[in-house]
C-alpha atoms as a PDB file:
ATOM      1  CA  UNK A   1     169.053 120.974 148.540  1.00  0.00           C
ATOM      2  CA  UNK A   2     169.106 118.380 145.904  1.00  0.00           C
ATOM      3  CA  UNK A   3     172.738 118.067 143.768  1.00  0.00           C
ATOM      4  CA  UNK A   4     171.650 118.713 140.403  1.00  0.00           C
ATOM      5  CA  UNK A   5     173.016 116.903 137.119  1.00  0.00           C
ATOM      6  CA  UNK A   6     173.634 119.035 134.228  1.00  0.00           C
ATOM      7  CA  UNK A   7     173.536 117.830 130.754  1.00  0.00           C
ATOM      8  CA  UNK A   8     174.261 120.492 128.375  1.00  0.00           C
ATOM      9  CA  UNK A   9     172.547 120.113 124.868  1.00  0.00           C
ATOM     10  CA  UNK A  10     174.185 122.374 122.208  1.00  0.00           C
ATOM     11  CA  UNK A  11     176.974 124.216 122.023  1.00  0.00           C
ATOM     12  CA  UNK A  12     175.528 127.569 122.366  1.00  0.00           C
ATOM     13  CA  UNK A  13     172.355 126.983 124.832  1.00  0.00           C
ATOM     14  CA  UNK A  14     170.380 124.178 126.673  1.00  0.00           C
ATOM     15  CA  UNK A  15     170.495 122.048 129.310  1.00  0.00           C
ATOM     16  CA  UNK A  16     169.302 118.639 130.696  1.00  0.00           C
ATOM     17  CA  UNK A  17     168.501 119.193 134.750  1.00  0.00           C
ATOM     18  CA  UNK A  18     168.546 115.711 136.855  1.00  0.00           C
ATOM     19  CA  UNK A  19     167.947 115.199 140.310  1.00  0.00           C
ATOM     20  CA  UNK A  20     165.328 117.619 140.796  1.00  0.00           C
ATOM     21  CA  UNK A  21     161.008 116.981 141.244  1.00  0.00           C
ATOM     22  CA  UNK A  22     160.042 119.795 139.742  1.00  0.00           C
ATOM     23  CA  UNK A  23     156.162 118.516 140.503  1.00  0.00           C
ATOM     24  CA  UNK A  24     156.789 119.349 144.168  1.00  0.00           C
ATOM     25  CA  UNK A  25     157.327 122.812 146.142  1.00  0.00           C
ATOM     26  CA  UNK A  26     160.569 123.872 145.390  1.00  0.00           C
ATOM     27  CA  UNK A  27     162.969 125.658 148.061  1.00  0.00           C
ATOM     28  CA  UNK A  28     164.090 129.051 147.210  1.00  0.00           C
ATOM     29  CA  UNK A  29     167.619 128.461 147.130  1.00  0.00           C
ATOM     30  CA  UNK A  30     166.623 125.844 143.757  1.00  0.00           C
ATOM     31  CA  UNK A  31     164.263 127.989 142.709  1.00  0.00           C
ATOM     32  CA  UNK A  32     167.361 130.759 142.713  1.00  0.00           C
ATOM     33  CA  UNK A  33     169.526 128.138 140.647  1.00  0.00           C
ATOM     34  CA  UNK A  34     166.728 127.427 138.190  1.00  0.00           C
ATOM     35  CA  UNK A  35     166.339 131.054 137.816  1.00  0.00           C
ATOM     36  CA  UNK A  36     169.983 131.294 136.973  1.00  0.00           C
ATOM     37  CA  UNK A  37     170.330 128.255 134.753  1.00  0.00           C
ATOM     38  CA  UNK A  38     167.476 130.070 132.838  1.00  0.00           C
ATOM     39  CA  UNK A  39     169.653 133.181 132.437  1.00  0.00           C
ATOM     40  CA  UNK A  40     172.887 131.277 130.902  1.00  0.00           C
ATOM     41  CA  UNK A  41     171.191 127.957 128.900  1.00  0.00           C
ATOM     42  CA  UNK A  42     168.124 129.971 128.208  1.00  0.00           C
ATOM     43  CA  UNK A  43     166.319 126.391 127.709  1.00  0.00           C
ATOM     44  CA  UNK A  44     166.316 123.977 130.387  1.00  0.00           C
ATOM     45  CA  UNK A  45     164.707 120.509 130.449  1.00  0.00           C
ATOM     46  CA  UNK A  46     163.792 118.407 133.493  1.00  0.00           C
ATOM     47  CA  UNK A  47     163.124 114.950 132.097  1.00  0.00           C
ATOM     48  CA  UNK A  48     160.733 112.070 133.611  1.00  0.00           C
ATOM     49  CA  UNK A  49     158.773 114.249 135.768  1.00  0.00           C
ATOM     50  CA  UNK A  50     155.047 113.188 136.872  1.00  0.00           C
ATOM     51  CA  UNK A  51     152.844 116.402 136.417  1.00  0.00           C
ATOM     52  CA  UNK A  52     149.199 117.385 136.582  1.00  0.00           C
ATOM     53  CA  UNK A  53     147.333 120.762 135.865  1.00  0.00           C
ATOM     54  CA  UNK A  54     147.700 121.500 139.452  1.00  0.00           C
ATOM     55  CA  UNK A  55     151.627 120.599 139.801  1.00  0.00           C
ATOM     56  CA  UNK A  56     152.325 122.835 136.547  1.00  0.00           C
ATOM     57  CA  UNK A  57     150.512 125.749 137.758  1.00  0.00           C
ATOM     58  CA  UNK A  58     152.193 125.795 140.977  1.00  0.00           C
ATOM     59  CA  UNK A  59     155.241 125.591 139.473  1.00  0.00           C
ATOM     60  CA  UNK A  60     154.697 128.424 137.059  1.00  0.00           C
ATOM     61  CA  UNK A  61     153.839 130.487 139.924  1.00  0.00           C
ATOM     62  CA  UNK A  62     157.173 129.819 141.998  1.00  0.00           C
ATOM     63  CA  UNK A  63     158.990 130.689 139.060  1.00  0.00           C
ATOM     64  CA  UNK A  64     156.981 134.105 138.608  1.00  0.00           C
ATOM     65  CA  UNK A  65     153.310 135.325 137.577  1.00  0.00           C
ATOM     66  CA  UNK A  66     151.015 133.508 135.688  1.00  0.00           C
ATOM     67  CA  UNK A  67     150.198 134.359 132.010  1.00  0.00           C
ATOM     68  CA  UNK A  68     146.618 134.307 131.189  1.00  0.00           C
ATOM     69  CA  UNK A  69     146.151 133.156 128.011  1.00  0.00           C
ATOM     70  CA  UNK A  70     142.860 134.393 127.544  1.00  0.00           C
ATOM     71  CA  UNK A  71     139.566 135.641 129.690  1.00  0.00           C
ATOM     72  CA  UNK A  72     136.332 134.370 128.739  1.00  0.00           C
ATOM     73  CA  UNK A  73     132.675 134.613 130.627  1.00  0.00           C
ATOM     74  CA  UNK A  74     134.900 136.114 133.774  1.00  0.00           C
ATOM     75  CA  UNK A  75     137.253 132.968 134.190  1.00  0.00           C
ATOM     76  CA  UNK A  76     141.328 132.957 133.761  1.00  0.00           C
ATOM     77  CA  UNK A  77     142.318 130.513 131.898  1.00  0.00           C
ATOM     78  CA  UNK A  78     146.389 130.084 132.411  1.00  0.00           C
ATOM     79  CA  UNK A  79     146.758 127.010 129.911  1.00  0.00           C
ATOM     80  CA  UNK A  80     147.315 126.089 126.432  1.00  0.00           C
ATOM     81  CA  UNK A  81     147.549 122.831 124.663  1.00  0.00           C
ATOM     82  CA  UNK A  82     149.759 122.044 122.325  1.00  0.00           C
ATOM     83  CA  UNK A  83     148.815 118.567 120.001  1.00  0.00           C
ATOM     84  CA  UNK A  84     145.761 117.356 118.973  1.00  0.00           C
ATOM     85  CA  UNK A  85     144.145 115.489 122.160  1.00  0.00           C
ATOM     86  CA  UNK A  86     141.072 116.704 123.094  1.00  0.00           C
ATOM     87  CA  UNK A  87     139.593 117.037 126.711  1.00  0.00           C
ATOM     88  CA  UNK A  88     137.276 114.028 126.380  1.00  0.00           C
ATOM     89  CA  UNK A  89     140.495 111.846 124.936  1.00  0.00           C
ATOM     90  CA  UNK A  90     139.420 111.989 121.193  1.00  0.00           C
ATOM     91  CA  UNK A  91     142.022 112.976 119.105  1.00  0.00           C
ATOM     92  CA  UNK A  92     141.580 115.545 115.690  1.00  0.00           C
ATOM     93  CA  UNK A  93     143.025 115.078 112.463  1.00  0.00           C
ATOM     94  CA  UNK A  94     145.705 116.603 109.797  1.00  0.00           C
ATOM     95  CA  UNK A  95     141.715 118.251 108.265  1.00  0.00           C
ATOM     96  CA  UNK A  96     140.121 119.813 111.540  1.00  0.00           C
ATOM     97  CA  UNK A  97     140.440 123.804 111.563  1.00  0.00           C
ATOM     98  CA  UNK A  98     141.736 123.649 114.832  1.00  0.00           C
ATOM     99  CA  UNK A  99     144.994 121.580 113.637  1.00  0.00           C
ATOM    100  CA  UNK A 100     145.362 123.738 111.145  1.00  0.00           C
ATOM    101  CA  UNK A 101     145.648 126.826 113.332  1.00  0.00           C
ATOM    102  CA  UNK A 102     148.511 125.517 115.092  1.00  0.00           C
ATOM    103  CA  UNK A 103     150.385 124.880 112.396  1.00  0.00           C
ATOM    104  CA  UNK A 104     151.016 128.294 112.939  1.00  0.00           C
ATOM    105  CA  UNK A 105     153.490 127.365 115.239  1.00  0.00           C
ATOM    106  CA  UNK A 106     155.573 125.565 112.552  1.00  0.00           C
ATOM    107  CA  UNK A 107     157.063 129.455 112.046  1.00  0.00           C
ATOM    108  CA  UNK A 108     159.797 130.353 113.682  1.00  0.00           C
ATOM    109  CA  UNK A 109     158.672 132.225 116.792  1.00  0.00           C
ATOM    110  CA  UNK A 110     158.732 133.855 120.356  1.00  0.00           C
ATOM    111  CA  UNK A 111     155.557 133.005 122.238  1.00  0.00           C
ATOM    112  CA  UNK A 112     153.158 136.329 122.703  1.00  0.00           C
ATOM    113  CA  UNK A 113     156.259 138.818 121.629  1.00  0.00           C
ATOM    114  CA  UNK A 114     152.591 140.587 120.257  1.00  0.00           C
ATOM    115  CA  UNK A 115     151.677 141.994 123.287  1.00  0.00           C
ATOM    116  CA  UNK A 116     153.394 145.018 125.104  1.00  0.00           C
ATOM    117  CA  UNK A 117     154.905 143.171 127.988  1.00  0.00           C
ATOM    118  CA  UNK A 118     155.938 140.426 125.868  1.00  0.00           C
ATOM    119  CA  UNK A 119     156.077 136.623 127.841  1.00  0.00           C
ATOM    120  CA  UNK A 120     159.066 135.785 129.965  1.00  0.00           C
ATOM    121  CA  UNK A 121     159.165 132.229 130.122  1.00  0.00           C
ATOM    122  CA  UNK A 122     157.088 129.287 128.882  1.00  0.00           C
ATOM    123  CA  UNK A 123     156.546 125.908 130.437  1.00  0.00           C
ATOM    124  CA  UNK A 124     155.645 123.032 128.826  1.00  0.00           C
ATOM    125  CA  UNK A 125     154.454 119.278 129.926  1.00  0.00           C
ATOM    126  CA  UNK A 126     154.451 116.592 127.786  1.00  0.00           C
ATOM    127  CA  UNK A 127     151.790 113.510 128.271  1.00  0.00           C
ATOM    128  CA  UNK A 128     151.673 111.958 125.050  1.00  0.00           C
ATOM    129  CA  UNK A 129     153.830 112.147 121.868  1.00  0.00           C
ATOM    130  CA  UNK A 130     154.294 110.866 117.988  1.00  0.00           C
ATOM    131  CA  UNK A 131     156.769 108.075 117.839  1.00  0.00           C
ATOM    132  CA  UNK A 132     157.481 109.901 114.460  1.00  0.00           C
ATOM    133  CA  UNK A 133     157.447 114.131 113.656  1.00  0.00           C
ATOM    134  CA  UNK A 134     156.637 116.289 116.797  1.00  0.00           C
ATOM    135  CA  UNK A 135     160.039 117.743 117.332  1.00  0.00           C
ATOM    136  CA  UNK A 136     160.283 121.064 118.620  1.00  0.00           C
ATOM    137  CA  UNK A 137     163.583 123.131 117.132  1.00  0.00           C
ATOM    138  CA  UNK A 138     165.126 125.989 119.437  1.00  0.00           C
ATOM    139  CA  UNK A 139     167.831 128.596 118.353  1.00  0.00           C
ATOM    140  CA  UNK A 140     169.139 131.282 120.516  1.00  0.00           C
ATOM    141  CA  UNK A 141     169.031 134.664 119.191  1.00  0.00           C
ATOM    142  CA  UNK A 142     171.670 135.631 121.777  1.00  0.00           C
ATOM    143  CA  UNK A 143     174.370 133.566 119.897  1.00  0.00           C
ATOM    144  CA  UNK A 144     172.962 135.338 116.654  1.00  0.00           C
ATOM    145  CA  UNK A 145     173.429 138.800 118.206  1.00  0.00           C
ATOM    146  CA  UNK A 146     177.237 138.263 119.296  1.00  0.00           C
ATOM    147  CA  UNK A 147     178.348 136.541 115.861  1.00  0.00           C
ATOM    148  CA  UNK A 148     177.409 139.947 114.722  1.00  0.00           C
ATOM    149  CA  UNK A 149     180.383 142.829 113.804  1.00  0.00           C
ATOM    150  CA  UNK A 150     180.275 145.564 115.989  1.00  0.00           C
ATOM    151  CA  UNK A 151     179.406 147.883 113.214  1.00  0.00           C
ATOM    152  CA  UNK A 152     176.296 145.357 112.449  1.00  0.00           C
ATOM    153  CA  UNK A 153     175.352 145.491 116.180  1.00  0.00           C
ATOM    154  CA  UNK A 154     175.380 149.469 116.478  1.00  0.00           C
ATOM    155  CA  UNK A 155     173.302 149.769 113.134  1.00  0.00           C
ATOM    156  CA  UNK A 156     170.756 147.358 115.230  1.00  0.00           C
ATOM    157  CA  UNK A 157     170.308 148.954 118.133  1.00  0.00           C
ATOM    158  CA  UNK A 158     168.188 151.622 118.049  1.00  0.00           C
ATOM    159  CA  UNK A 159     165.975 149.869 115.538  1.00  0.00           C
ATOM    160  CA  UNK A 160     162.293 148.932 116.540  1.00  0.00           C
ATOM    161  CA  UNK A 161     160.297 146.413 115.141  1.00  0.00           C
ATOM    162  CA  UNK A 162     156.786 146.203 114.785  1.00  0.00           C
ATOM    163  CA  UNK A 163     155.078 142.955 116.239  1.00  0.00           C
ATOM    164  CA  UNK A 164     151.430 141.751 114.921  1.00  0.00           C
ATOM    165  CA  UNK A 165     149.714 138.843 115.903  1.00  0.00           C
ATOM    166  CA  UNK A 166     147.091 139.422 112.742  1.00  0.00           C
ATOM    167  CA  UNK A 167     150.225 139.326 110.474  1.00  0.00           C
ATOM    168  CA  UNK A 168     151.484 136.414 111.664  1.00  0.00           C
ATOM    169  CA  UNK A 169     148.179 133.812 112.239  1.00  0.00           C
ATOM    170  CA  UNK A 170     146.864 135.455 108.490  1.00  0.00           C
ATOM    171  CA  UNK A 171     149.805 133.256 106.999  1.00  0.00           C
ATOM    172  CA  UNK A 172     147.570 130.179 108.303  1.00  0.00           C
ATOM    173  CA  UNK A 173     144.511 130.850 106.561  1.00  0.00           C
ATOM    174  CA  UNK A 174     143.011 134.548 105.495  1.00  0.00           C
ATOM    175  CA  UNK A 175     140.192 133.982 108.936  1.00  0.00           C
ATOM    176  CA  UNK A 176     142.208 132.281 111.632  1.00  0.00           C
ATOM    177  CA  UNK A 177     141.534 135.627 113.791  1.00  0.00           C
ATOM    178  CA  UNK A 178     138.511 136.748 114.950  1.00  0.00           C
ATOM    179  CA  UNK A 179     137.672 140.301 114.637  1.00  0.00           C
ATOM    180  CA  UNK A 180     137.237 140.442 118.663  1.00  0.00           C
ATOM    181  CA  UNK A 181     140.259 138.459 118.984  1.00  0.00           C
ATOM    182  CA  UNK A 182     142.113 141.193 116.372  1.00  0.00           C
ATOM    183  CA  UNK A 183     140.902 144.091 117.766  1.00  0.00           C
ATOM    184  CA  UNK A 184     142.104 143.021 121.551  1.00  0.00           C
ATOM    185  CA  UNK A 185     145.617 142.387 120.183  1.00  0.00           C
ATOM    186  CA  UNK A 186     146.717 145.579 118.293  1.00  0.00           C
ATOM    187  CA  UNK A 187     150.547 146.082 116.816  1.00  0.00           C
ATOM    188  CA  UNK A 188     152.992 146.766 119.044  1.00  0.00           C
ATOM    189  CA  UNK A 189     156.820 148.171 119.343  1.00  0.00           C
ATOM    190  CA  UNK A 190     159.572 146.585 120.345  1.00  0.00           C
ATOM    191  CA  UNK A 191     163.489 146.622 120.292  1.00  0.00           C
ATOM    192  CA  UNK A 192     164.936 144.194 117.527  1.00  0.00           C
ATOM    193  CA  UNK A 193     167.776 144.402 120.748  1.00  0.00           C
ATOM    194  CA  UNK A 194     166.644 142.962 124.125  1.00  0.00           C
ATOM    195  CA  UNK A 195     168.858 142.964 127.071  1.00  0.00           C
ATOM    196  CA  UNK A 196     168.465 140.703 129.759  1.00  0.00           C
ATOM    197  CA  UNK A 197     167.921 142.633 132.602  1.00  0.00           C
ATOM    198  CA  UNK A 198     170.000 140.100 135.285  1.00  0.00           C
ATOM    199  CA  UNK A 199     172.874 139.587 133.369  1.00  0.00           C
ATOM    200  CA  UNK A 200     172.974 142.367 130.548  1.00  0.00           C
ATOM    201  CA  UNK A 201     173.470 139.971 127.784  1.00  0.00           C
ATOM    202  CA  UNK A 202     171.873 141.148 124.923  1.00  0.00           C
ATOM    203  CA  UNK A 203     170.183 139.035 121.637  1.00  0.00           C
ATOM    204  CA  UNK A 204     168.021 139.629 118.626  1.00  0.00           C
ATOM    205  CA  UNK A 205     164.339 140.051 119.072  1.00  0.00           C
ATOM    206  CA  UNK A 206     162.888 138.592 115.884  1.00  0.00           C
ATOM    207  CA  UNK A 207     160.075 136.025 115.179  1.00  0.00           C
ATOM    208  CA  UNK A 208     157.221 135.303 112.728  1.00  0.00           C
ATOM    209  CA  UNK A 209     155.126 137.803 114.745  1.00  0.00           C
ATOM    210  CA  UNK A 210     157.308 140.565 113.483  1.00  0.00           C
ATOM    211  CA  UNK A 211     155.482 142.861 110.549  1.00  0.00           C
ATOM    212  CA  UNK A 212     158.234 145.308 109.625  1.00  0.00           C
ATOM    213  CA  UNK A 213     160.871 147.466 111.207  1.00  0.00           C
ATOM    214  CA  UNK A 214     159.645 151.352 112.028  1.00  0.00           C
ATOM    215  CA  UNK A 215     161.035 154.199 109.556  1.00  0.00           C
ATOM    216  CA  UNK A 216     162.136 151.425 106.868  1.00  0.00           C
ATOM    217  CA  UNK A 217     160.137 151.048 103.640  1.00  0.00           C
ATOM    218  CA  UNK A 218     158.017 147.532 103.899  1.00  0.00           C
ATOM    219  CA  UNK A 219     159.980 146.395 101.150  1.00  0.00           C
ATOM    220  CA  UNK A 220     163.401 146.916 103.520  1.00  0.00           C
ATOM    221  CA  UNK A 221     161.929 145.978 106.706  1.00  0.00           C
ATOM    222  CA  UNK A 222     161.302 142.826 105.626  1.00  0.00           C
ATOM    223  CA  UNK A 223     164.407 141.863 103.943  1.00  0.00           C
ATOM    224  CA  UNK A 224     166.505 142.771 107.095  1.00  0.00           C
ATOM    225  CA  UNK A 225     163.926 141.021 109.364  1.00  0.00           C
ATOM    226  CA  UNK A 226     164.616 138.134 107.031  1.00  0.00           C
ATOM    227  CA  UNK A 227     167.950 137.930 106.519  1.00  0.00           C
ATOM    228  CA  UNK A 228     168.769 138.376 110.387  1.00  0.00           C
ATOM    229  CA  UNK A 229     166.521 135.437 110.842  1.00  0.00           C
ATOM    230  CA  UNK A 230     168.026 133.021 107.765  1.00  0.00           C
ATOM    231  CA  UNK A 231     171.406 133.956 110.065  1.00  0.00           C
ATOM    232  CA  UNK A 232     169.624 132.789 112.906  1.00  0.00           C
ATOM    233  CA  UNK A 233     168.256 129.460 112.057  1.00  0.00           C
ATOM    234  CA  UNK A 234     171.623 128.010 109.863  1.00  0.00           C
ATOM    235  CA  UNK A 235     171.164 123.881 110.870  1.00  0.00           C
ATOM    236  CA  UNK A 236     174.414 124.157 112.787  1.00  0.00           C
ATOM    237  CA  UNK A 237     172.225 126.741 115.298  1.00  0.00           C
ATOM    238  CA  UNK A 238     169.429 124.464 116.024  1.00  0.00           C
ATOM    239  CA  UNK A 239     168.176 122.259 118.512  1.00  0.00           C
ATOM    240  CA  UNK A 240     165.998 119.666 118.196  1.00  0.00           C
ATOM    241  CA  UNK A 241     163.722 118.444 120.941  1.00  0.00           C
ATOM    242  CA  UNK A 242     162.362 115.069 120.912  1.00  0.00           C
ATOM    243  CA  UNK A 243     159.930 115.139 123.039  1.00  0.00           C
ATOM    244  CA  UNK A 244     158.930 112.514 125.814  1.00  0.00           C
ATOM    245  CA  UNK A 245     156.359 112.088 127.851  1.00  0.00           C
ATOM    246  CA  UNK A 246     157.430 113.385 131.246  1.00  0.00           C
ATOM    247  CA  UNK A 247     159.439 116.333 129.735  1.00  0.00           C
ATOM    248  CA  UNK A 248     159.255 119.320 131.555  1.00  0.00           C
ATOM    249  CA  UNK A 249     160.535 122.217 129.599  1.00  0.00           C
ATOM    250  CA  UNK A 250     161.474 125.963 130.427  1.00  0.00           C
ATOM    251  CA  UNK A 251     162.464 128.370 127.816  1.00  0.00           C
ATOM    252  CA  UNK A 252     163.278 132.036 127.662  1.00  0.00           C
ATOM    253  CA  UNK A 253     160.875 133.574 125.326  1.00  0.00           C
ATOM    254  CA  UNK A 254     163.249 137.012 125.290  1.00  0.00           C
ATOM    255  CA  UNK A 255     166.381 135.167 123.525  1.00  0.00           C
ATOM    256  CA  UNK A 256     164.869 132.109 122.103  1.00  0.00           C
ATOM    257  CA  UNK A 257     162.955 131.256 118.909  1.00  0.00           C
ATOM    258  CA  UNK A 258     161.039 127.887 118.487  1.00  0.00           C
ATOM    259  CA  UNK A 259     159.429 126.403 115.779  1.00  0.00           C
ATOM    260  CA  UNK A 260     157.441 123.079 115.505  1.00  0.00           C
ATOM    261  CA  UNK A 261     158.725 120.717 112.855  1.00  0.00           C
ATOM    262  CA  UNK A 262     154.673 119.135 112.382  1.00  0.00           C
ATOM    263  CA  UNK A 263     153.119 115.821 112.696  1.00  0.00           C
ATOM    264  CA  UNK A 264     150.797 113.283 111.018  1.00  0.00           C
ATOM    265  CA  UNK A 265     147.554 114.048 113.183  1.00  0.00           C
ATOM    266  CA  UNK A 266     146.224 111.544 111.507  1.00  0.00           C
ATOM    267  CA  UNK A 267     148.329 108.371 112.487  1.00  0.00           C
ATOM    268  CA  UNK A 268     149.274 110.231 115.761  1.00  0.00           C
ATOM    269  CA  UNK A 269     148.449 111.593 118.966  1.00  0.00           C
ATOM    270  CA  UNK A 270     150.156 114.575 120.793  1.00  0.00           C
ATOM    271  CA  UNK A 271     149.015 116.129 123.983  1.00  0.00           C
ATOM    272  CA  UNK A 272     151.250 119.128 125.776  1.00  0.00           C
ATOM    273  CA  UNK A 273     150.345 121.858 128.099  1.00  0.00           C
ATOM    274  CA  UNK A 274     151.798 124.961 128.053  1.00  0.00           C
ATOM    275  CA  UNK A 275     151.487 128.062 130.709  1.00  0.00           C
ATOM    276  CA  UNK A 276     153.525 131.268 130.531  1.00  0.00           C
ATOM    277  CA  UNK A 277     155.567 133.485 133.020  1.00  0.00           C
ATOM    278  CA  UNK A 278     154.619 136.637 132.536  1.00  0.00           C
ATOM    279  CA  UNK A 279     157.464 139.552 131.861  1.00  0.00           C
ATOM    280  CA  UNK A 280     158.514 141.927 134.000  1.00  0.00           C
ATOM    281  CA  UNK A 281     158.823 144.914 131.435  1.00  0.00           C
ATOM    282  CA  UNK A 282     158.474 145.600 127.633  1.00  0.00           C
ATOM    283  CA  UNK A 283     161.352 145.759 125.193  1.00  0.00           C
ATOM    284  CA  UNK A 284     161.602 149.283 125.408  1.00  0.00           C
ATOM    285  CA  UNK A 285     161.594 149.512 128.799  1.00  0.00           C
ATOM    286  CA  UNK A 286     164.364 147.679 129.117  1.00  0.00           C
ATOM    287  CA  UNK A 287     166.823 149.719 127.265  1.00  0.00           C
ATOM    288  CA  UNK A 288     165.558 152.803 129.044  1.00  0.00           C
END
């Protein structure tokens, strides 16, 4: 087994992995330590790695089960780009709709916390990035949850929020969802408290994908959603990944938020790929 470098990158989560090709099989012994570096640093970065399509989706699958991210004409497709690079090399600009649809990602969010088994981990590859803008910021709703009073944390608890992937994509433009695409992806409930089933940590579950809390008025919903997240994402909490090309980048969707600090798609190019783990359970499941 390869001796592994670690590199840790804020004070309250994150770390830098050397020593490790994460484009080749891995043994399950690293695979085990990966796993568990994922449970305390929640975001974990393998720098200067050589990847493909093929090398990323055989390393999402040692790590756990594929996440479709959508079925069309019978055909999985497990990947999602993240920039404006097209598949025959052009690039779009700062005007195209489809740049404007991921701006959506500029909010502070947890990848597919919509559906009902909400997305363990997500992996992304970076090929080409802006020498200016493109940095992705990180904070871990785990270190939000334990600066909280006890008496704060028991209010919490038993609390469920209501996540909507209409809600959140309608603060891009009034038709960035289909109708097919909003009817497949109804509201769902989760716990504003996750637990992490390995370790029994427990963090916020927040996001821009989060509509209101159940039995609160709109009106108070949304100002605790918001003021738990303002708490959240005080500078002093973030990260801020400059990304490289090579970058190969793990995060825990159930404790992390991430929010992408834009570009000039104009001047620049940007071309990332993305694939999910799926989860193992729901929010609510969980805390059964």
């Amino acid at each position: 087994m390869p001796q592994l470098r670690y590199e840790e990158l804020h004070p309250e989560f994150g770390v830098r992995i050397r020593g490790v090709d994460v484009s080749q099989p891995l043994a399950p012994d690293l695979v085990a330590e990966i796993n568990a570096a994922i449970d305390r640093y929640s975001f974990v970065c393998f720098p200067g790695q050589s990847m493909d399509d093929d090398r990323q989706l055989a390393l999402t699958r040692q790590l756990g089960n594929p996440e479709p991210s959508h079925t069309s004409l019978g055909k999985v497709e497990y990947f999602g780009t993240i920039g404006n690079v097209q598949p025959d090399g052009t690039a779009l600009g700062n005007a195209d709709k489809k740049t404007i649809f991921l701006t959506g990602n500029n909010m502070w969010h947890s990848d597919a916390s919509f559906k009902p088994v909400p997305a363990f981990l997500s992996i992304m590859c970076a090929y080409e990035t802006p020498s200016e803008g493109g940095i992705t910021m990180f904070v871990s709703l785990r270190a939000a949850y334990d600066r909280l009073p006890p008496e704060r944390k028991a209010e919490l608890e038993p609390l469920i929020a209501i996540h909507d992937y209409v809600h959140s994509r309608s603060k891009v433009a009034p038709d960035a969802v289909s109708p097919e695409l909003a009817a497949s992806l109804p509201p769902v409930r989760q716990r504003l408290v996750r637990t992490n089933p390995a370790t029994g940590a427990k963090n916020l579950f927040l996001g821009s994908h989060v509509r209101e809390i159940e039995g609160m008025s709109v009106a108070a919903g949304r100002a605790l959603i918001d003021a738990l997240t303002d708490e959240a994402i005080r500078p002093e909490h973030v990260y801020h990944h400059a990304w490289q090309p090579g970058d190969v980048v793990l995060w825990d969707n159930r404790c992390l938020l991430h929010a992408g600090s834009g570009y000039d798609a104009d001047r620049h190019r940007r071309y990332m790929r993305q694939t999910r783990v799926s989860g193992a359970c729901s929010s609510l499941e969980e805390a059964a």
